[in-house]
Structure formats: C-alpha cells, structure tokens
C-alpha atoms as a PDB file:
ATOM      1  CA  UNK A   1     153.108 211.003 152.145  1.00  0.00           C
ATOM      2  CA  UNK A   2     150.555 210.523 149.327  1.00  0.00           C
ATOM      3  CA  UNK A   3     149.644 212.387 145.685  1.00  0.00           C
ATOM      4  CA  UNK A   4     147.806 214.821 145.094  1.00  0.00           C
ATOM      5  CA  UNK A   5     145.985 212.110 142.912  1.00  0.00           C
ATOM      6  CA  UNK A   6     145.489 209.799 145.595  1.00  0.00           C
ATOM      7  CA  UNK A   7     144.371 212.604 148.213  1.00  0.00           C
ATOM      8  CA  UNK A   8     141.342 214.365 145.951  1.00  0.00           C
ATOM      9  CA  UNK A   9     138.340 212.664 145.913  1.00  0.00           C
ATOM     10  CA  UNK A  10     139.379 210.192 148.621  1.00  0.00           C
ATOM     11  CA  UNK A  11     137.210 210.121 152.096  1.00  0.00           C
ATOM     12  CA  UNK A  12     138.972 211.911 155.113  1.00  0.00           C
ATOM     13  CA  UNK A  13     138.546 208.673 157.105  1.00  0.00           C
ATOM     14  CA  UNK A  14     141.150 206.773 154.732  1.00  0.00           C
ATOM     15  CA  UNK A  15     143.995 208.907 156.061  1.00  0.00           C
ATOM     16  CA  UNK A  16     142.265 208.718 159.805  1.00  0.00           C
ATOM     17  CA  UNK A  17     143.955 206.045 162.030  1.00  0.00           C
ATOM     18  CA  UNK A  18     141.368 203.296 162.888  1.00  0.00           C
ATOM     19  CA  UNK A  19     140.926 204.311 166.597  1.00  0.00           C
ATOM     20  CA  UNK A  20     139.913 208.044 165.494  1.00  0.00           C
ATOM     21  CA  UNK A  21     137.961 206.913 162.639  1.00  0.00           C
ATOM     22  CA  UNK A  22     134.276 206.582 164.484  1.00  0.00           C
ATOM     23  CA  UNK A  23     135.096 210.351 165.967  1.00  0.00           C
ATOM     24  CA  UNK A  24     135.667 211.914 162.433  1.00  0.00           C
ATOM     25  CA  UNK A  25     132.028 211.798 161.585  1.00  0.00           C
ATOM     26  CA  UNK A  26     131.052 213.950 164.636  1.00  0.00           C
ATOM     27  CA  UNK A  27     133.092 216.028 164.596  1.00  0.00           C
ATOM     28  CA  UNK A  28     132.162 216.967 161.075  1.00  0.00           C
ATOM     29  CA  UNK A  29     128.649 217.507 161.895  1.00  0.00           C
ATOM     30  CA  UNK A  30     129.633 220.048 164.801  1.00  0.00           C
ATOM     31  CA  UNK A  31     131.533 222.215 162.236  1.00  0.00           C
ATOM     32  CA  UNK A  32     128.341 221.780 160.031  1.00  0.00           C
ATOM     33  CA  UNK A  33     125.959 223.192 162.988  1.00  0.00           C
ATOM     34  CA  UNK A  34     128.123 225.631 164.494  1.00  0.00           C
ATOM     35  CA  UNK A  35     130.389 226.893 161.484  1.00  0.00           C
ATOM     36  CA  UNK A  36     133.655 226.511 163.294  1.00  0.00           C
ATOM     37  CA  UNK A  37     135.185 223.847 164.989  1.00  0.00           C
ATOM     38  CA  UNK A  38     138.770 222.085 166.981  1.00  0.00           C
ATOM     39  CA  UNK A  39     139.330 219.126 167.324  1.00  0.00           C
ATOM     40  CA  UNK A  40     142.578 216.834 167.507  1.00  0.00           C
ATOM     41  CA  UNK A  41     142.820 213.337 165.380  1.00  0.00           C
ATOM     42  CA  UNK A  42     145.908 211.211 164.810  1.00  0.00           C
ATOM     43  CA  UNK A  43     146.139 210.817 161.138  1.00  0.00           C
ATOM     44  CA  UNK A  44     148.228 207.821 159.118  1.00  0.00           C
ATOM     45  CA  UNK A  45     151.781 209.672 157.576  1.00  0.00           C
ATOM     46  CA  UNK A  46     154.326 208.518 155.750  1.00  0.00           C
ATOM     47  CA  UNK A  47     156.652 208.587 158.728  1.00  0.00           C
ATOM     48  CA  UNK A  48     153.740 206.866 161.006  1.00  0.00           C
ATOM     49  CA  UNK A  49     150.971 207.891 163.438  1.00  0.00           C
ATOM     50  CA  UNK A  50     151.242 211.570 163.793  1.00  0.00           C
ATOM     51  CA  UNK A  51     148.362 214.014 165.940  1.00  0.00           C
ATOM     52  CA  UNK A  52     147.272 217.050 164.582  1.00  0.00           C
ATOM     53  CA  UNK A  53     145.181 219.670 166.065  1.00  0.00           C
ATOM     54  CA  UNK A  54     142.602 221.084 163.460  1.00  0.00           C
ATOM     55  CA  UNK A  55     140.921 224.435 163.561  1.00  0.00           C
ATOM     56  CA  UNK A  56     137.719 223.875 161.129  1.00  0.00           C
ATOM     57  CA  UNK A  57     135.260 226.621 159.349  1.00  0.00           C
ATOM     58  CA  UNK A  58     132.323 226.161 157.669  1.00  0.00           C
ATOM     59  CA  UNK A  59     132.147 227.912 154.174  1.00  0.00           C
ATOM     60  CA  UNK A  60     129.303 228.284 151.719  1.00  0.00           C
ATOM     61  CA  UNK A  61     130.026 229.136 148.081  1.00  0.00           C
ATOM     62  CA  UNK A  62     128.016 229.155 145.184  1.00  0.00           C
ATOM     63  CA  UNK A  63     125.406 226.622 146.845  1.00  0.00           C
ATOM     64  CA  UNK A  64     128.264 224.259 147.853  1.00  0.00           C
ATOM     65  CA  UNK A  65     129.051 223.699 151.592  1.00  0.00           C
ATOM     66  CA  UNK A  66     133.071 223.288 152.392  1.00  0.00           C
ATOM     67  CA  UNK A  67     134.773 222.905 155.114  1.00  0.00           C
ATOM     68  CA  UNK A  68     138.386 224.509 155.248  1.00  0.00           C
ATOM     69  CA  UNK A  69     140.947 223.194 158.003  1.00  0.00           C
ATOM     70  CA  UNK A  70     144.391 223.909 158.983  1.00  0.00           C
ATOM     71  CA  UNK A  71     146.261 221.089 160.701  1.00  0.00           C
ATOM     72  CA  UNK A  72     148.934 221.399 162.990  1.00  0.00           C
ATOM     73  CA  UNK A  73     151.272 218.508 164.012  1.00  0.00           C
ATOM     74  CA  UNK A  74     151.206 218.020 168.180  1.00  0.00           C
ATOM     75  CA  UNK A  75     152.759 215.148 168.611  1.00  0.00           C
ATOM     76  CA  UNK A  76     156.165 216.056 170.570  1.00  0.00           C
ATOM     77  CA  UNK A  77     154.016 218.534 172.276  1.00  0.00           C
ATOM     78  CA  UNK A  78     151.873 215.302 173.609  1.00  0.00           C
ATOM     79  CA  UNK A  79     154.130 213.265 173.924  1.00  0.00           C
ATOM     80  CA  UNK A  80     156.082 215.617 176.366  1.00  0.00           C
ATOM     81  CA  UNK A  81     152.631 216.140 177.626  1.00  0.00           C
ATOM     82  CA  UNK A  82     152.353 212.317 178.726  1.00  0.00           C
ATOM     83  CA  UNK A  83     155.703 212.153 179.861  1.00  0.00           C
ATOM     84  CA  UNK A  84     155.035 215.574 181.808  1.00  0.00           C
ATOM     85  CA  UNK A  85     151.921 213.498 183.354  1.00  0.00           C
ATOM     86  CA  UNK A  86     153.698 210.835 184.191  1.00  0.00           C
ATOM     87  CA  UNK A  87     156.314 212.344 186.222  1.00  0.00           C
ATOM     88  CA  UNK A  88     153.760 214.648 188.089  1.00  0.00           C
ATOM     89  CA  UNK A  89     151.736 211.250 188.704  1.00  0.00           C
ATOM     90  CA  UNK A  90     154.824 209.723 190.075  1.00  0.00           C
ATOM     91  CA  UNK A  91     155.970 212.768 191.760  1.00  0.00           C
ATOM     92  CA  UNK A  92     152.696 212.735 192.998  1.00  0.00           C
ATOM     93  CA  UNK A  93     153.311 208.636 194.463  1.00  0.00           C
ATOM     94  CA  UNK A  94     156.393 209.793 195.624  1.00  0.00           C
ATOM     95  CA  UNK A  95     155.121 212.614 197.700  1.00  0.00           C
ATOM     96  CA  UNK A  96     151.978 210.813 198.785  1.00  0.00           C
ATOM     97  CA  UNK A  97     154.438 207.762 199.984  1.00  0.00           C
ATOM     98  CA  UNK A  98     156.913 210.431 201.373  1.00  0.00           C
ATOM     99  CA  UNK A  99     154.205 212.231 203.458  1.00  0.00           C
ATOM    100  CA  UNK A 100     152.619 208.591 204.663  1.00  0.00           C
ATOM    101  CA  UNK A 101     156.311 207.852 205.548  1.00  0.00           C
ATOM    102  CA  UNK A 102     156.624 211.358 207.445  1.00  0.00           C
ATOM    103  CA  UNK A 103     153.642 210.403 209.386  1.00  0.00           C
ATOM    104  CA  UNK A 104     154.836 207.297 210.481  1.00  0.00           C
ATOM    105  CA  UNK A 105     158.013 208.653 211.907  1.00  0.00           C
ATOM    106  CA  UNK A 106     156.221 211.496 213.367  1.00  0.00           C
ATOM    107  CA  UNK A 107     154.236 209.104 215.131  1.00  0.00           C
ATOM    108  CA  UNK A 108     157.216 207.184 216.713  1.00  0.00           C
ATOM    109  CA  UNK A 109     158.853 210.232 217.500  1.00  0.00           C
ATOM    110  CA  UNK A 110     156.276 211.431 219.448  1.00  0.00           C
ATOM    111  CA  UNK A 111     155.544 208.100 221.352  1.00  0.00           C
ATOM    112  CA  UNK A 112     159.310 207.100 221.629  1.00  0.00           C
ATOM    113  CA  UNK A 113     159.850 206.231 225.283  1.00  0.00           C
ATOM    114  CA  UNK A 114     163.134 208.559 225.346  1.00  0.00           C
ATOM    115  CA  UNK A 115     163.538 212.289 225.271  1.00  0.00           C
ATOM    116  CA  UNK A 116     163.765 213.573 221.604  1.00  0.00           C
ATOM    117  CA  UNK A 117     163.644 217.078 220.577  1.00  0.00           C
ATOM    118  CA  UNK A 118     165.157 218.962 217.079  1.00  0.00           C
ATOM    119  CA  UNK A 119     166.939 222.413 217.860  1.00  0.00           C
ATOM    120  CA  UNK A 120     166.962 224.948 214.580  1.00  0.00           C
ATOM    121  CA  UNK A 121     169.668 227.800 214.548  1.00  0.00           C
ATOM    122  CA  UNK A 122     172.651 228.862 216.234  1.00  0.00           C
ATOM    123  CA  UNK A 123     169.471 230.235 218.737  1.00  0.00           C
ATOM    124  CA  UNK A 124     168.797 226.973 219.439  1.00  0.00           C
ATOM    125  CA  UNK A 125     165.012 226.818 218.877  1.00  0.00           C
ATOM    126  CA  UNK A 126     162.697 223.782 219.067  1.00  0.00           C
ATOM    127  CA  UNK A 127     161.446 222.845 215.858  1.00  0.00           C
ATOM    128  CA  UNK A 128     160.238 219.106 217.436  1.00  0.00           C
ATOM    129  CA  UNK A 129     159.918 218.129 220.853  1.00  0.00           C
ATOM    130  CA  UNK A 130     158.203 214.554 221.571  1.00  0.00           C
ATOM    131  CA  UNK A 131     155.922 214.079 224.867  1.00  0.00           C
ATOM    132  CA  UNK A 132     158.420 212.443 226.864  1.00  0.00           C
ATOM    133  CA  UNK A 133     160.827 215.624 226.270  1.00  0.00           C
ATOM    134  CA  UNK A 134     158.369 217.854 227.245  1.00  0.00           C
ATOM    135  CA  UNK A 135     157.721 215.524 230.327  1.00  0.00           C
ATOM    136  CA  UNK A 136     161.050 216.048 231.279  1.00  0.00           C
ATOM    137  CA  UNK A 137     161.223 219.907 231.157  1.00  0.00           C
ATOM    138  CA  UNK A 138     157.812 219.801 232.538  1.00  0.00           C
ATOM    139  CA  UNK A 139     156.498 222.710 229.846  1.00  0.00           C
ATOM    140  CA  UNK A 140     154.176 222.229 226.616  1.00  0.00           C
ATOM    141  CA  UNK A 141     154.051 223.951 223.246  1.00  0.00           C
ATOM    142  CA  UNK A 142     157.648 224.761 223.542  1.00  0.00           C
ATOM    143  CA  UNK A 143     158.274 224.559 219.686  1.00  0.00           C
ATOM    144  CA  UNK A 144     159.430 227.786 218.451  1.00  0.00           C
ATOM    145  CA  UNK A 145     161.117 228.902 221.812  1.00  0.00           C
ATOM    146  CA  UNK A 146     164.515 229.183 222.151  1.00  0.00           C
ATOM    147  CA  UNK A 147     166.710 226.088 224.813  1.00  0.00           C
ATOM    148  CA  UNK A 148     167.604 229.044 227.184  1.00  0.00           C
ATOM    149  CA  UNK A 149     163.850 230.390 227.176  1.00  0.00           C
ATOM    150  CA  UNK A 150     162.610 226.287 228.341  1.00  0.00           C
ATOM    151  CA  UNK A 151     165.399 225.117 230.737  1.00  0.00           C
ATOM    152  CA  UNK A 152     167.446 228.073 231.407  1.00  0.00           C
ATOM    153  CA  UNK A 153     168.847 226.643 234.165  1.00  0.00           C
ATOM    154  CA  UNK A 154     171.197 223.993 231.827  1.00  0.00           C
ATOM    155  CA  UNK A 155     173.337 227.218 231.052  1.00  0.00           C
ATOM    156  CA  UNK A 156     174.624 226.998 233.831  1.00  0.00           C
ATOM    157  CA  UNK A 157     175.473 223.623 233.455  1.00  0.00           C
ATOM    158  CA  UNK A 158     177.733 223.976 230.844  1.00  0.00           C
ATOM    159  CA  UNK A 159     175.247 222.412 228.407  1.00  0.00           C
ATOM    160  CA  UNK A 160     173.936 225.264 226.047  1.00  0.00           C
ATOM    161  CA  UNK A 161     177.943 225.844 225.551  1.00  0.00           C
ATOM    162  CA  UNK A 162     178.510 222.037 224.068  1.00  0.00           C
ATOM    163  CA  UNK A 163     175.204 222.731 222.236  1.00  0.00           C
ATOM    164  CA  UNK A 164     176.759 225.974 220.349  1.00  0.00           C
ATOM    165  CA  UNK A 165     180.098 223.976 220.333  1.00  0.00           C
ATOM    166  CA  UNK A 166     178.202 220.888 217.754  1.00  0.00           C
ATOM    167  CA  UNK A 167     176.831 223.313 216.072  1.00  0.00           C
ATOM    168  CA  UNK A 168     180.054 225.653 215.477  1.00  0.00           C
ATOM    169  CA  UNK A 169     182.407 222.423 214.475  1.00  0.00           C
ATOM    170  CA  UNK A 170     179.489 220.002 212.848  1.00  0.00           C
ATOM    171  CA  UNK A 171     181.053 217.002 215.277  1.00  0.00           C
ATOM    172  CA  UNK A 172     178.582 215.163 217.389  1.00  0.00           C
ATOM    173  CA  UNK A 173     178.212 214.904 221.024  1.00  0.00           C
ATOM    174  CA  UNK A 174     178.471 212.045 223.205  1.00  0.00           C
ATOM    175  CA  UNK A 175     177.791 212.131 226.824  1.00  0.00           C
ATOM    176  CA  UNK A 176     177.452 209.097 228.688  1.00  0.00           C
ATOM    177  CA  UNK A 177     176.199 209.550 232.832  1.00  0.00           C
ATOM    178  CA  UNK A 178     175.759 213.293 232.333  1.00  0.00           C
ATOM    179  CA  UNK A 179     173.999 214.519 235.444  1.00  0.00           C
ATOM    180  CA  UNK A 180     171.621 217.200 234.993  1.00  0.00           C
ATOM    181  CA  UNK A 181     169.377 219.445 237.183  1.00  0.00           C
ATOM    182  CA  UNK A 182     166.147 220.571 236.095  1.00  0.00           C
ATOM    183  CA  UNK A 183     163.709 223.022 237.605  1.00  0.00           C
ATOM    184  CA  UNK A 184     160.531 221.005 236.054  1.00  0.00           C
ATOM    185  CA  UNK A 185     157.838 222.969 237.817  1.00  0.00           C
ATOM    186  CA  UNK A 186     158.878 226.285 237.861  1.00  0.00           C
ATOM    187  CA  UNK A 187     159.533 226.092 241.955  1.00  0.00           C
ATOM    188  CA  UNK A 188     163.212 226.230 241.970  1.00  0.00           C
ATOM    189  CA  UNK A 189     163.437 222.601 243.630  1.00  0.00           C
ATOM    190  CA  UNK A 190     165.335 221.315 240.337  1.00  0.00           C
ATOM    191  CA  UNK A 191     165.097 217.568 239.817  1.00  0.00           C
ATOM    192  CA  UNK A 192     168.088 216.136 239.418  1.00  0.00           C
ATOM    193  CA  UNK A 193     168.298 213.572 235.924  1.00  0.00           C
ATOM    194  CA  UNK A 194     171.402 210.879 235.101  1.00  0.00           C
ATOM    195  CA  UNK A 195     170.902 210.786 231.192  1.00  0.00           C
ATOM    196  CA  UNK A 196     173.112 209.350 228.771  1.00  0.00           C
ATOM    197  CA  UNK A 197     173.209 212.478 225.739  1.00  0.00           C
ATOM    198  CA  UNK A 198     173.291 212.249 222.099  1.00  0.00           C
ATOM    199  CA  UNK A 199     174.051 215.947 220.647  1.00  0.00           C
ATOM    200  CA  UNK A 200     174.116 214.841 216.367  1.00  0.00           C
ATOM    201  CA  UNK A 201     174.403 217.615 213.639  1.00  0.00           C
ATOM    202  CA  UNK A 202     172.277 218.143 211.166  1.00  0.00           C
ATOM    203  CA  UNK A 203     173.536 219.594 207.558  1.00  0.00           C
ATOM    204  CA  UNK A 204     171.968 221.197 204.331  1.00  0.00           C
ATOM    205  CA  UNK A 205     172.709 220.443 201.169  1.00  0.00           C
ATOM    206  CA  UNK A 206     175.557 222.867 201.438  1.00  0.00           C
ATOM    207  CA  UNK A 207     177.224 221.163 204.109  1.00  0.00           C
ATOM    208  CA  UNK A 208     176.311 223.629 206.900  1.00  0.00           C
ATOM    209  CA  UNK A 209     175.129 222.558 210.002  1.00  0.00           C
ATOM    210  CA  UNK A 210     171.382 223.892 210.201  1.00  0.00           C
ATOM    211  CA  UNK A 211     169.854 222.221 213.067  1.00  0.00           C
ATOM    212  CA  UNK A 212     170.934 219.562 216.417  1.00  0.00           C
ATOM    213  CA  UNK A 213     169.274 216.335 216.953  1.00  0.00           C
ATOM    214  CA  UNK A 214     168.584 215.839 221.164  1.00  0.00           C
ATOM    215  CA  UNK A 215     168.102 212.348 222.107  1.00  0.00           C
ATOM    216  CA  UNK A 216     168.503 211.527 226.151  1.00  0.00           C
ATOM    217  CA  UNK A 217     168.569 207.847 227.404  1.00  0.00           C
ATOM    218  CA  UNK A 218     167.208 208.308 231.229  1.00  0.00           C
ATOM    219  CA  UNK A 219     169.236 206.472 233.624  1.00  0.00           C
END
C-alpha cells in the first residue's frame, strides 16, 4: 500500500510487523551464507497484517551482493491452518473424553451385578457379555459366538424366536417372571433361572435395527 518512493531506499524492517522484526535480521544472514533461503514473516499492508512466505537467493553482480525474493501471501491458508488445528485439538478432547467415558461404562458393565450382554446380527452374536452373564451361562470368551452356539438349549424355549422377533419389528421386549432352564455346566442337569427380561433394539443411523441389548434381573 505504499510508493514506489517510499519503498526504495527504505529498510525491510519498516514494512516488518514489530513481532517479526528481531527475526528479519537472521534470516538475512542465512540467505547470505547459504545463497538461498524460506522463510515466512507477517508484513504491515494497506489492508492490515498479512503473512507471506518468501523464497530468497543470493545474487552477486558487478561486486554488489543482492538478495532477490518472491513473496507469497499465506494468510487464509494459515488461518484455515489454525482453525484446522483447532478442531483436530478439540476433536482430539472430544475423543480423549469420549474414550475415558467408554471406559467408564465398560467398567460398570462389566461389574454390574445383573446379566448384560450385546447381541450383533440377525445371527445373534455376542459383541459384549459382562461377568455376571457369563456366570449365568457358565462359559467364558463367548464374544463372537453366536446365542444358539452358548445356550442352545433356550431354543427350545421359545426365546431365540422373541430374540429374531425384536430384531425383525425394532419393538422391545419385556418379560417379567420368565422362567428359564439352563444347562450351565455342560452336564445336561439344566438349572432352572426366574429372571425378569429386557430384549431393547438397537438402530443405526439409518434406522435399522443392528444389534439387541440383553439385560436379566435374577429373581
């Protein structure tokens, strides 16, 4: 935004803005010792503060020393820069708080006193089983196997059919006194249970149901 006039002859550090002025003389000096140089420096404009990226050679002619720079404005491509920082630095926050929150439910899911368990698929897999579930069906590491793999014997029951019947029509299950045999050591002497049954669909983002929570009060 100034003359010609008021530009030649006038020290680069007048147009430098004062927090970039002590860099300027460094910066000069590399170029002079290496012949080449970048460097970025936010320079006073007519329209206001504006950073420029400068690519700087070194040129000797007829026993004068130059130095010949091109300047590029950068400053929407830092400011989206800074604003690109801040939302990965919140996204970051919001992730780090998400996963602490995760962590904490986890937690209580596993140590909840009642039988929880997530089914995924019309197969009815385990995605999440807590301890007391797994106390119940007396099996471990059951996540990834399908209901009628685990407790097979709950087919028969009529159970695995209001299971696929939640997950067909989205509408939740409630079954209060439900009376339930299990065969929890593999023997064939099924243990018989009194539970009080919450079958609750879970949905995508497309509105199709995707998974059941299992939550079983023990009576």
């Amino acid at each position: 935004g100034s003359s010609r006039e008021k530009i030649e002859g006038a020290p680069a550090q007048n147009f430098i803005a004062e927090d970039d002025k002590e860099k300027l003389p460094a910066e000069i000096e590399h170029v002079l010792e290496k012949g080449y140089g970048s460097f970025e420096m936010t320079i006073n404009t007519a329209d206001g503060p504006a950073v420029y990226r400068f690519n700087k050679e070194k040129l000797e002619q007829d026993n004068q020393t130059y130095i010949v720079g091109i300047g590029i404005d950068i400053s929407m491509q830092k400011e989206l820069q800074e604003q690109l920082n801040a939302s990965l630095e919140k996204e970051q926050e919001l992730r780090k708080k998400a996963e602490t929150d995760r962590d904490k439910l986890k937690t209580m899911f596993e140590d909840a006193p009642t039988p929880k368990c997530l089914l995924e698929g019309r197969e009815m897999k385990f995605a999440i089983a807590n301890k007391a579930y797994e106390q119940v069906v007396g099996q471990e590491d059951i996540v990834g196997k399908r209901i009628d793999e685990v407790i097979p014997e709950v087919e028969d029951q009529g159970y695995i059919d209001i299971l696929k019947e939640v997950f067909d029509t989205g509408e939740p299950y409630l079954g209060r006194g439900e009376q339930i045999f299990i065969d929890k050591d593999n023997e064939e002497a099924q243990q018989e249970y009194i539970f009080n049954l919450l079958y609750e669909p879970l949905f995508n983002d497309d509105g199709e149901v995707y998974g059941i929570f299992v939550e079983a009060v023990d009576f």
